[in-house]
C-alpha atoms as a PDB file:
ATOM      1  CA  UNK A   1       0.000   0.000   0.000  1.00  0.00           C
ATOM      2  CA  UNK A   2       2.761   2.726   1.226  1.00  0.00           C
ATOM      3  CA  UNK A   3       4.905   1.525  -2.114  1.00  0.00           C
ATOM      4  CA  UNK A   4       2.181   2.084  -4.282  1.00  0.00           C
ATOM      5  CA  UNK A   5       1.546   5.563  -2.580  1.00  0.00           C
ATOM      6  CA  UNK A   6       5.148   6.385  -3.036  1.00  0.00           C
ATOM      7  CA  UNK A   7       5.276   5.469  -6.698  1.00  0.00           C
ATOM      8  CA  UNK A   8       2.083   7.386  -7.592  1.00  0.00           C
ATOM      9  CA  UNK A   9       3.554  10.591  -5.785  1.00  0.00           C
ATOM     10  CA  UNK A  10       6.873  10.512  -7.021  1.00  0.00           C
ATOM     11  CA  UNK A  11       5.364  10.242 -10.680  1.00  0.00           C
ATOM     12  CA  UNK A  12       3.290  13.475  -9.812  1.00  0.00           C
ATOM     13  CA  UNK A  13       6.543  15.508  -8.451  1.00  0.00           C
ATOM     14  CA  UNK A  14       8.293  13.738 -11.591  1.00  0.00           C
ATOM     15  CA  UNK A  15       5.482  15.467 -13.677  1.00  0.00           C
ATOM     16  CA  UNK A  16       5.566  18.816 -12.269  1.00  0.00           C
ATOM     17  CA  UNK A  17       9.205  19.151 -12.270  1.00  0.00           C
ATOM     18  CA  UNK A  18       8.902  18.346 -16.205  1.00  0.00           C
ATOM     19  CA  UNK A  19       6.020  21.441 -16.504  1.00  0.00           C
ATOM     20  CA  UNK A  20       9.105  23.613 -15.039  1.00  0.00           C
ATOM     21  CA  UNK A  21       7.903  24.005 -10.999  1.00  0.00           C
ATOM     22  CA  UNK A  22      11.696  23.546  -9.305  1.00  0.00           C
ATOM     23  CA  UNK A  23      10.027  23.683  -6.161  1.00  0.00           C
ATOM     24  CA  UNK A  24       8.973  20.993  -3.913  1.00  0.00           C
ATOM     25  CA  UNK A  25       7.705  21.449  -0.337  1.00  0.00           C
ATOM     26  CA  UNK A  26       7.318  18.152   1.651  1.00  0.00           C
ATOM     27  CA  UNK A  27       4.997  18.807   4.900  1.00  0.00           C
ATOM     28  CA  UNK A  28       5.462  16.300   7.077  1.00  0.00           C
ATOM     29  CA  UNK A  29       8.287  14.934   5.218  1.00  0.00           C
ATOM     30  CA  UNK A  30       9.691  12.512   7.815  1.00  0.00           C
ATOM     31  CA  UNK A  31      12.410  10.082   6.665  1.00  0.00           C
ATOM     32  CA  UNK A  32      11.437  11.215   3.376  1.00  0.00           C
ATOM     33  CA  UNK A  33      14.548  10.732   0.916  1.00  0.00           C
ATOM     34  CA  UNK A  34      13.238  12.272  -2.752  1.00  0.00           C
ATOM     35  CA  UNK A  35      15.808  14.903  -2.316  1.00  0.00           C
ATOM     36  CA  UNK A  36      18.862  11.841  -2.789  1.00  0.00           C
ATOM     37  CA  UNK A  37      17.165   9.567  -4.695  1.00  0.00           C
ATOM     38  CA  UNK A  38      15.182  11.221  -7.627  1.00  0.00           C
ATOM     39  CA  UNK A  39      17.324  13.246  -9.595  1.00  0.00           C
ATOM     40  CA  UNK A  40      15.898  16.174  -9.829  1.00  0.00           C
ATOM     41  CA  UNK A  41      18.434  18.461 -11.302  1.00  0.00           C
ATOM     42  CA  UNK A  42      17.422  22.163 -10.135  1.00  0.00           C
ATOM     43  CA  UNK A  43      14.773  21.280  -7.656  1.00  0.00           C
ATOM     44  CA  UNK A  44      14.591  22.457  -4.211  1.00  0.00           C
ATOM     45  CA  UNK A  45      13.327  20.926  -2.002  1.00  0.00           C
ATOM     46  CA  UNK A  46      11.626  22.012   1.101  1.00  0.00           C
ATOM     47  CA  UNK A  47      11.229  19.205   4.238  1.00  0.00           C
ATOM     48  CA  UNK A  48       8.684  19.967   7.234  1.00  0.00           C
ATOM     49  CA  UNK A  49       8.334  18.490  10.000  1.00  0.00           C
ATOM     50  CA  UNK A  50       9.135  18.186  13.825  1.00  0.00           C
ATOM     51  CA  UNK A  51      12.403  19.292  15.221  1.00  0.00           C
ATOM     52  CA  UNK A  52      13.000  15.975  17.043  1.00  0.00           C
ATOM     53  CA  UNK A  53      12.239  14.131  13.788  1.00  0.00           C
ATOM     54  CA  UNK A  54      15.295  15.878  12.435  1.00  0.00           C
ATOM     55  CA  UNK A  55      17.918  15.922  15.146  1.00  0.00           C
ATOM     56  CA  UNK A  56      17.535  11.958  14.267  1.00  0.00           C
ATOM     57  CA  UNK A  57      17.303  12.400  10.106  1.00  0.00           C
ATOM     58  CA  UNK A  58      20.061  14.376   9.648  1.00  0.00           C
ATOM     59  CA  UNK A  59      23.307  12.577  10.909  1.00  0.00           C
ATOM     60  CA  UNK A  60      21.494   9.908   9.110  1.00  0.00           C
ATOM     61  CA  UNK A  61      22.252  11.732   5.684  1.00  0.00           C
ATOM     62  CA  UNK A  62      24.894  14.301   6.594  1.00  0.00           C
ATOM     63  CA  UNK A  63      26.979  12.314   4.663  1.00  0.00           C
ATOM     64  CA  UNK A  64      24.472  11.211   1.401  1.00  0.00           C
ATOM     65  CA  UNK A  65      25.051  13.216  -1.644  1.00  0.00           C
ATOM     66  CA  UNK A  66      22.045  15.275  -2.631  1.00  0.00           C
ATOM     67  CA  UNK A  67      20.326  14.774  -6.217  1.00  0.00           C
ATOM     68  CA  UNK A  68      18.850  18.242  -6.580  1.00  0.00           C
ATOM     69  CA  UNK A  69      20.199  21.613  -6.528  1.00  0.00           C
ATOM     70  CA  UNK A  70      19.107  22.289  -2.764  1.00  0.00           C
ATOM     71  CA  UNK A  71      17.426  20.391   0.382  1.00  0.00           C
ATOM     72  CA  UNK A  72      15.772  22.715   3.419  1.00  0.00           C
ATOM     73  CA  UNK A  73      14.606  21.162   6.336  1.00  0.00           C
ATOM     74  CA  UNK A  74      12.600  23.289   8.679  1.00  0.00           C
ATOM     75  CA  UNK A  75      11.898  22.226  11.823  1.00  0.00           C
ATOM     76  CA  UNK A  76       8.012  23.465  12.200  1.00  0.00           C
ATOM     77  CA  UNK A  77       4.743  21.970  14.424  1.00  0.00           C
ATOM     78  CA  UNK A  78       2.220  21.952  11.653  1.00  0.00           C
ATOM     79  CA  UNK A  79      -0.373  21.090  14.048  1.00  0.00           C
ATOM     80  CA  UNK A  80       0.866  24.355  16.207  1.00  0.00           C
ATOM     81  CA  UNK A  81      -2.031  27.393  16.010  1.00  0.00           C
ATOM     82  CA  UNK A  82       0.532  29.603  15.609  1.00  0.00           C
ATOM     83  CA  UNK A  83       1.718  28.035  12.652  1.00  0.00           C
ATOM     84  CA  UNK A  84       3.270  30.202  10.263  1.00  0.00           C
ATOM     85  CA  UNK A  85       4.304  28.469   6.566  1.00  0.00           C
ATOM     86  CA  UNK A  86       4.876  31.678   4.842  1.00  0.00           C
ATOM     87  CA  UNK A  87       7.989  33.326   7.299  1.00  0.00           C
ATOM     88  CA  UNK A  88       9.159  30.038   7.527  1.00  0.00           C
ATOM     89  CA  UNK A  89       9.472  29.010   4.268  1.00  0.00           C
ATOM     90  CA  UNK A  90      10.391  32.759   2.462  1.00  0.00           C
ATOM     91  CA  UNK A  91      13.203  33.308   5.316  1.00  0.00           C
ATOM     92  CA  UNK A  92      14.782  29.766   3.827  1.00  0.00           C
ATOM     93  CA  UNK A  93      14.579  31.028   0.111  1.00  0.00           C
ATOM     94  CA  UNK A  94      11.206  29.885  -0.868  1.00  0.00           C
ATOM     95  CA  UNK A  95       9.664  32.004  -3.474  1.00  0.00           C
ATOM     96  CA  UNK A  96       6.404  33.389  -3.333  1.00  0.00           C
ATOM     97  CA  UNK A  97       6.301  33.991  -7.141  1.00  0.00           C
ATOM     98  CA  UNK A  98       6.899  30.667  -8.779  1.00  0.00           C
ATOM     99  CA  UNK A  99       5.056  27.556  -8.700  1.00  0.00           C
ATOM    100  CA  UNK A 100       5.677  24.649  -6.289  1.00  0.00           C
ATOM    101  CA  UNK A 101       4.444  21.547  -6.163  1.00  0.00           C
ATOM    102  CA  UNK A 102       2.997  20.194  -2.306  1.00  0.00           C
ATOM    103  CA  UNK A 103       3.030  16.700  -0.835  1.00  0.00           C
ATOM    104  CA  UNK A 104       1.482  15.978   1.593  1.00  0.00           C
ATOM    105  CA  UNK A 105       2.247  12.006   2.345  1.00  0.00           C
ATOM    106  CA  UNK A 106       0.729  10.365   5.459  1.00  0.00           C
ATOM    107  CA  UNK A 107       0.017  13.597   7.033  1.00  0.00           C
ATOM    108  CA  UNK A 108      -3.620  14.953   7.290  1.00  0.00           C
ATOM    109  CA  UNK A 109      -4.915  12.268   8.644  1.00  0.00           C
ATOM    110  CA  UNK A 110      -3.272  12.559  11.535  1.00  0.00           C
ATOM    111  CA  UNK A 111      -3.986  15.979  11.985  1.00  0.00           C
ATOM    112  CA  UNK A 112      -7.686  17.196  13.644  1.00  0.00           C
ATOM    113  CA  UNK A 113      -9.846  19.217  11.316  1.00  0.00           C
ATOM    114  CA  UNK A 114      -9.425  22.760  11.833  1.00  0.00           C
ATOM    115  CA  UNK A 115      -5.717  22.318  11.422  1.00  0.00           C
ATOM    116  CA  UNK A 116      -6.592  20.729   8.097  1.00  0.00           C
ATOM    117  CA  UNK A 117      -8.456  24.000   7.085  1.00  0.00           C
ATOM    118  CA  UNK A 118      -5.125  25.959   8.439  1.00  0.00           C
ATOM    119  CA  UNK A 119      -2.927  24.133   6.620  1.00  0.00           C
ATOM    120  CA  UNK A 120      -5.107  24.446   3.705  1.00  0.00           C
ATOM    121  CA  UNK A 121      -5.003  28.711   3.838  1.00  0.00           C
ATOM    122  CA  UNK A 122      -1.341  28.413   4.482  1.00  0.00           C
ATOM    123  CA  UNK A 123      -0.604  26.199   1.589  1.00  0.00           C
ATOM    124  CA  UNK A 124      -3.077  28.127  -0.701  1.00  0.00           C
ATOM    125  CA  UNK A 125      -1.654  31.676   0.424  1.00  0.00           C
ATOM    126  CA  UNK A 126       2.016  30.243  -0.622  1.00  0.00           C
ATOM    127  CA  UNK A 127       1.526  29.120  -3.847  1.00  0.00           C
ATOM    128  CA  UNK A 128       1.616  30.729  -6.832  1.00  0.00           C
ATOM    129  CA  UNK A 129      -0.164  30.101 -10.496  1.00  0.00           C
ATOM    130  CA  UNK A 130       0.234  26.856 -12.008  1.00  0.00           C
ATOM    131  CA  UNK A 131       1.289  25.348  -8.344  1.00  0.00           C
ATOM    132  CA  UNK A 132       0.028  22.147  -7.093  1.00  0.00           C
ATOM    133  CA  UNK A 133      -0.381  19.454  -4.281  1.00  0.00           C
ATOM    134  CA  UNK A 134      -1.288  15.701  -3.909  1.00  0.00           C
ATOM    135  CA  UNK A 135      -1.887  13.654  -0.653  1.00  0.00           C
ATOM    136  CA  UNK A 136      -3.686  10.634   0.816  1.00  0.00           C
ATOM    137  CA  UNK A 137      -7.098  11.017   3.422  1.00  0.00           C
ATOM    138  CA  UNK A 138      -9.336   8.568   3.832  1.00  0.00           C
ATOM    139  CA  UNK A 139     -13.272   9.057   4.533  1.00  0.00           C
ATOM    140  CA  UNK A 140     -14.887  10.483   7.596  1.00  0.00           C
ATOM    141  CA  UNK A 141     -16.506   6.885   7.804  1.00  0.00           C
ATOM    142  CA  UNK A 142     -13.415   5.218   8.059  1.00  0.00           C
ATOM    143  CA  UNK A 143     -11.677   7.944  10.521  1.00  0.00           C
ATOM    144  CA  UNK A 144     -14.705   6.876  12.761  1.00  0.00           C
ATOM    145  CA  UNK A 145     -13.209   3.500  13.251  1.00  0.00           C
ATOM    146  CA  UNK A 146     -10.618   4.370  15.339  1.00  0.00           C
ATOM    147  CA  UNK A 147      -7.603   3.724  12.989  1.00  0.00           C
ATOM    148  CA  UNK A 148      -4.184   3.513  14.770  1.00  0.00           C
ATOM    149  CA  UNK A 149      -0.774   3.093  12.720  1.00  0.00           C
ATOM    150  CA  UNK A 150       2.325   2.581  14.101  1.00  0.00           C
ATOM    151  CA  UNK A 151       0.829   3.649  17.603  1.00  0.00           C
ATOM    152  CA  UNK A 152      -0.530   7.008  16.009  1.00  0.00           C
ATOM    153  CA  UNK A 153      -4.223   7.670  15.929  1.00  0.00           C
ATOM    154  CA  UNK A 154      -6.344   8.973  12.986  1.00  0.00           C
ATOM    155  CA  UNK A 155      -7.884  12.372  13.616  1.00  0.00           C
ATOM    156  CA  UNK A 156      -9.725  13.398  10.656  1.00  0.00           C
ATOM    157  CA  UNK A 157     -11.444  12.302   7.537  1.00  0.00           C
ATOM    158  CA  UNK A 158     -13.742  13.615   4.790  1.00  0.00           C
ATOM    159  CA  UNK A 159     -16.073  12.387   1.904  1.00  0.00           C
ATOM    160  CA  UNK A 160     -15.193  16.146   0.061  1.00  0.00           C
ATOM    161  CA  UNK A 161     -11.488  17.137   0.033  1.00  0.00           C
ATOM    162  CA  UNK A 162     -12.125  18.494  -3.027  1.00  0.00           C
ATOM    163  CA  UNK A 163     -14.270  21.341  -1.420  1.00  0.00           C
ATOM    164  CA  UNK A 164     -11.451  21.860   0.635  1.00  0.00           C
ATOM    165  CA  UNK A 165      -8.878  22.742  -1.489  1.00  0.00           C
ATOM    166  CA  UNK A 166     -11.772  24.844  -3.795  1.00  0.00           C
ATOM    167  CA  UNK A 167     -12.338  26.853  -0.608  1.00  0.00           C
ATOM    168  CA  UNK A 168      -8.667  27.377  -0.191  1.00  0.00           C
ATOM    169  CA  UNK A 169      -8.264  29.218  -3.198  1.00  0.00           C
ATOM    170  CA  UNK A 170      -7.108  25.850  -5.772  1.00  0.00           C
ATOM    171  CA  UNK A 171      -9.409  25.553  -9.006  1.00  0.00           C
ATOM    172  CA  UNK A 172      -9.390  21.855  -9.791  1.00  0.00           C
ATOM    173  CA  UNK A 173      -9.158  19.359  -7.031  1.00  0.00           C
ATOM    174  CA  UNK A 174      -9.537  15.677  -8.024  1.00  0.00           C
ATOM    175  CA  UNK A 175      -9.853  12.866  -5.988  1.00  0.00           C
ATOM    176  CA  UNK A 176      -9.311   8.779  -6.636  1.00  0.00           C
ATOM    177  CA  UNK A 177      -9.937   5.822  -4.931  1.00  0.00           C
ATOM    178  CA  UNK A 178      -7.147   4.014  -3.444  1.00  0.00           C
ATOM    179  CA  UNK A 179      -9.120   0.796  -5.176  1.00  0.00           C
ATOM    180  CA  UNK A 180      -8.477   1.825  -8.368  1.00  0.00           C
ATOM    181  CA  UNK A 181      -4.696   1.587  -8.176  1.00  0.00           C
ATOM    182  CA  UNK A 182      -2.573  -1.295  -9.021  1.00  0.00           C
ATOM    183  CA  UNK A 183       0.992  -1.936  -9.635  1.00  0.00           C
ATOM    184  CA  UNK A 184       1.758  -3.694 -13.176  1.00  0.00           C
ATOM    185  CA  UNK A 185       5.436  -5.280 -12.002  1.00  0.00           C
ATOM    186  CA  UNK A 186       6.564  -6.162 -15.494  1.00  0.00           C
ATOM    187  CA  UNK A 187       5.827  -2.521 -16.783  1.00  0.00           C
ATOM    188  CA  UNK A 188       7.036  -0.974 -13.501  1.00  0.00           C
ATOM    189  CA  UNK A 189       4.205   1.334 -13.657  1.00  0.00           C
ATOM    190  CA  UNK A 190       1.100   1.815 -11.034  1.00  0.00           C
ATOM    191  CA  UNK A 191      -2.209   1.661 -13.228  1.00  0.00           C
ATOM    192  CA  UNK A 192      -5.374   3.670 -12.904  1.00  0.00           C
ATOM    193  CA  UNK A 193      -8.768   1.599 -13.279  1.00  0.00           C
ATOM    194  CA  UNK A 194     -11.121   4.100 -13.932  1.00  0.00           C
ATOM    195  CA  UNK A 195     -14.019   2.630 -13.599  1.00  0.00           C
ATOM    196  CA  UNK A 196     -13.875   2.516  -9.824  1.00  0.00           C
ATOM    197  CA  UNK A 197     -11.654   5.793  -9.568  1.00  0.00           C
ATOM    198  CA  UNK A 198     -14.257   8.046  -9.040  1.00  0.00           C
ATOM    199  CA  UNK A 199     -14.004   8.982  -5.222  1.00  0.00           C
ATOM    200  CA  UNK A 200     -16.821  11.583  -5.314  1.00  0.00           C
ATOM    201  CA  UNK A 201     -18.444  13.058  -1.911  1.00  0.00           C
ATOM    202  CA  UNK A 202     -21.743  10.904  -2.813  1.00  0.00           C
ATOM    203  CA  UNK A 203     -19.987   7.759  -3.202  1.00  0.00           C
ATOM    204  CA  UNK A 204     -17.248   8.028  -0.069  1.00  0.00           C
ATOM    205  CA  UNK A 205     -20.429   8.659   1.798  1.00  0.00           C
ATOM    206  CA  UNK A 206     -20.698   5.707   4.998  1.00  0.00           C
ATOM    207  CA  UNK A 207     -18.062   4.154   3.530  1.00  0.00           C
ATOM    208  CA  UNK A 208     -14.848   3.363   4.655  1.00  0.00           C
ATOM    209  CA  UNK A 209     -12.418   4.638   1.842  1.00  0.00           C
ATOM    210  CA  UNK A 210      -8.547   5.649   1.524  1.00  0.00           C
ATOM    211  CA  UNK A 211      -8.338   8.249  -0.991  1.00  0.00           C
ATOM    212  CA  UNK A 212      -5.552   9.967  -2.995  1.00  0.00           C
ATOM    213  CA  UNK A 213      -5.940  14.009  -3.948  1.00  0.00           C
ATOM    214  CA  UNK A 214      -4.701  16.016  -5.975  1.00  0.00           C
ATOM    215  CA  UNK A 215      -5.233  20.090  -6.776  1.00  0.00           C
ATOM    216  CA  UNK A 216      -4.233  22.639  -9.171  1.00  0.00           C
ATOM    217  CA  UNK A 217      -3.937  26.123  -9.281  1.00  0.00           C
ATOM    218  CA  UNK A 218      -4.775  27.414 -13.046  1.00  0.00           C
ATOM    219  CA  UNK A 219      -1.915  29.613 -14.885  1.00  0.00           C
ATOM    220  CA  UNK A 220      -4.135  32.155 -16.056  1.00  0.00           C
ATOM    221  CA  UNK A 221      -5.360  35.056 -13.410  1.00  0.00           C
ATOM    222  CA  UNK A 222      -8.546  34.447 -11.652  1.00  0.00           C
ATOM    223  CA  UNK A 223     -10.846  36.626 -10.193  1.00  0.00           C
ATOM    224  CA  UNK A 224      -9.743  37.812  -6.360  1.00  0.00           C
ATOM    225  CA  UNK A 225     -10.009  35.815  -3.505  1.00  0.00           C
ATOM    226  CA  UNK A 226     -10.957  37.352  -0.395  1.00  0.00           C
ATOM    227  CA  UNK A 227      -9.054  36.228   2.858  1.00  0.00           C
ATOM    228  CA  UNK A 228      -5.427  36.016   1.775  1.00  0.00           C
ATOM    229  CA  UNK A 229      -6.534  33.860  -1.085  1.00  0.00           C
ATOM    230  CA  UNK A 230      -8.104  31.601   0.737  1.00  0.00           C
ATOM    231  CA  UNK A 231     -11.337  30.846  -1.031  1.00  0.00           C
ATOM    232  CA  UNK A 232     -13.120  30.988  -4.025  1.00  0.00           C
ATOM    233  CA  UNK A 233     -15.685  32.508  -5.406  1.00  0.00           C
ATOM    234  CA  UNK A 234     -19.456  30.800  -4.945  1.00  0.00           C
ATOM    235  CA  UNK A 235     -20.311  30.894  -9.002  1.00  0.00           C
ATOM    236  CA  UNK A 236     -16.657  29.720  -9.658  1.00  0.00           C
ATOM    237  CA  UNK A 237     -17.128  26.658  -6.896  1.00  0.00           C
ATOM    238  CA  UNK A 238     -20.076  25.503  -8.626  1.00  0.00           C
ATOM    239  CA  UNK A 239     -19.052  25.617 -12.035  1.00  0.00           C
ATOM    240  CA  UNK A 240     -16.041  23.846 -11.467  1.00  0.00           C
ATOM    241  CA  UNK A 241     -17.279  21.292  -9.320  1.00  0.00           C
ATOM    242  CA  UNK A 242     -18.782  19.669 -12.453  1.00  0.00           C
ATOM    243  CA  UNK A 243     -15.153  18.878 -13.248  1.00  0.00           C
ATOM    244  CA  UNK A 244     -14.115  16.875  -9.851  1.00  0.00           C
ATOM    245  CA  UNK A 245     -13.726  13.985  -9.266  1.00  0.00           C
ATOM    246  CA  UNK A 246     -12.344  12.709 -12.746  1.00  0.00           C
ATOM    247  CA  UNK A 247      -8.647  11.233 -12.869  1.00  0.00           C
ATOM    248  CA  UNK A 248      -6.260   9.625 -14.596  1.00  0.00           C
ATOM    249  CA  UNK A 249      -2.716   8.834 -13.584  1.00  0.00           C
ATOM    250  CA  UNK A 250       0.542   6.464 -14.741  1.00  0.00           C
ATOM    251  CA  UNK A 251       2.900   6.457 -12.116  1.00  0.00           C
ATOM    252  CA  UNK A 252       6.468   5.037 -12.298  1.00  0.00           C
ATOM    253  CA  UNK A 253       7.902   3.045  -9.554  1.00  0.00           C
ATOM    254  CA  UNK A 254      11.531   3.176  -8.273  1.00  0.00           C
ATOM    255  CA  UNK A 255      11.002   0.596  -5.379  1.00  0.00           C
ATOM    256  CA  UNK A 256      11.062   3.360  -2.854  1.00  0.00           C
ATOM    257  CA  UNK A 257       8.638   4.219  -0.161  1.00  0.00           C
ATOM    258  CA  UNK A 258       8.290   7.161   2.541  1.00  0.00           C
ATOM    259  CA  UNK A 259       7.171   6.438   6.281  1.00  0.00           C
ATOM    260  CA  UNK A 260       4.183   8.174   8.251  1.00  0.00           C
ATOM    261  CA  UNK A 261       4.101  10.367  10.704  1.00  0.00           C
ATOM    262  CA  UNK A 262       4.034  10.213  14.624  1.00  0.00           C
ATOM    263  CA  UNK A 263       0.675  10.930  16.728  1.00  0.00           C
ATOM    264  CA  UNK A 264       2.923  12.934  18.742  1.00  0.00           C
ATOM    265  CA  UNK A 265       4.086  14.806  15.970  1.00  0.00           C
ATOM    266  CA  UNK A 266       0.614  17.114  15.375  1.00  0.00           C
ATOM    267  CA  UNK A 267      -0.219  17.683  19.012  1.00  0.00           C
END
């Protein structure tokens, strides 16, 4: 499961890089090694997470040659309500007017809702035109259940991520079902079956459901969002929700897989 996650986000970051963003902000990147392993020529890459999860990552790699142009980690509490992406982020070189492309692996789930919908604004607020973002959820159904992994506890879920990210200021979310992903071995590719990839709010619905996301902002000016860009207009919302839901992906794999977070971590 966590191997075909990895291979279907690292195709994503693989395709943005190619569309020119050189930016790449991992929140909640824990062991997270796409900045040696990848070869990204040019990107930077941005890693978030705990300070305690990096006094232990980075003897680790002190010593492990980089394969981009630049690796940041920033030792930030993005479950703190004083969270602050944007002074973070610009006082380490991140900038405000070119694209980047957000992951989000094995990280909202573990955070409670309203510090979902922070982390939303933040994310929205620091990304420029033609920036995007992926991540996995699963459905408020299955976050009922009382999921624990590796001793950390499931906080939130939701059958409509892709109002989320609408209200947040991104124009196209999209979102899958984990069930429609398989790995073909002999093409070392993760395929898409799309006729059970629609994820929409009416089908996640009671069910239990893992789902993958993904959201764009367009590259052409939009009208202006009120709130530090943090929502969208009503007649734009319902226009473009006619769009959602509809996906199609090809992922490569490289073998490689990222780990999840700690409960601790989002207190």
């Amino acid at each position: 499961m966590i191997a075909l996650r990895t291979a279907f986000i690292d195709s994503f970051i693989k395709e943005q890089f190619d569309k020119g963003t050189r930016q790449i902000v991992l929140l909640g990147a824990g062991f997270d090694v796409r900045a040696y392993r990848m070869c990204l020529d040019g990107a930077q890459f941005f890693e978030v997470d705990q300070p305690e999860l990096f006094d232990a990552k980075e003897p680790l790699f002190a010593q492990v040659p980089l394969q981009c142009a630049r690796r940041v980690a920033l030792p930030i509490d993005l479950g703190s309500k004083h969270l602050n992406l944007v002074e973070g982020l610009q006082r380490h070189g991140f900038n405000l007017t070119q694209p980047s492309c957000w992951v989000l692996e094995g990280l909202i789930m573990y955070l409670k809702p309203g510090q979902v919908q922070q982390l939303a604004k933040q994310v929205s607020a620091l990304s420029a035109r033609r920036s995007t973002l992926v991540h996995d959820a699963v459905s408020a159904t299955a976050n009922k259940m009382g999921i624990h992994f590796c001793g950390a506890k499931f906080r939130s879920g939701d059958d409509d991520y892709a109002r989320l990210w609408n209200m947040a200021g991104f124009a196209t979310a999209r979102v899958m079902n984990w069930g429609a992903l398989s790995a073909d071995r002999q093409m070392g590719q993760v395929s898409v079956d799309m006729n059970v990839a629609d994820a929409s709010p009416r089908q996640l619905r009671g069910n239990e459901a893992v789902v993958l996301v993904t959201a764009y902002k367009p590259p052409e000016a939009r009208a202006r969002e009120p709130q530090g860009r943090s929502r969208i207009q009503a007649g734009q919302l319902q226009h473009r929700q006619k769009h959602l839901n509809r996906f199609a992906a090809l992922a490569r794999s490289d073998g490689a897989s990222s780990g999840d977070k700690d409960e601790d971590a989002h207190e």
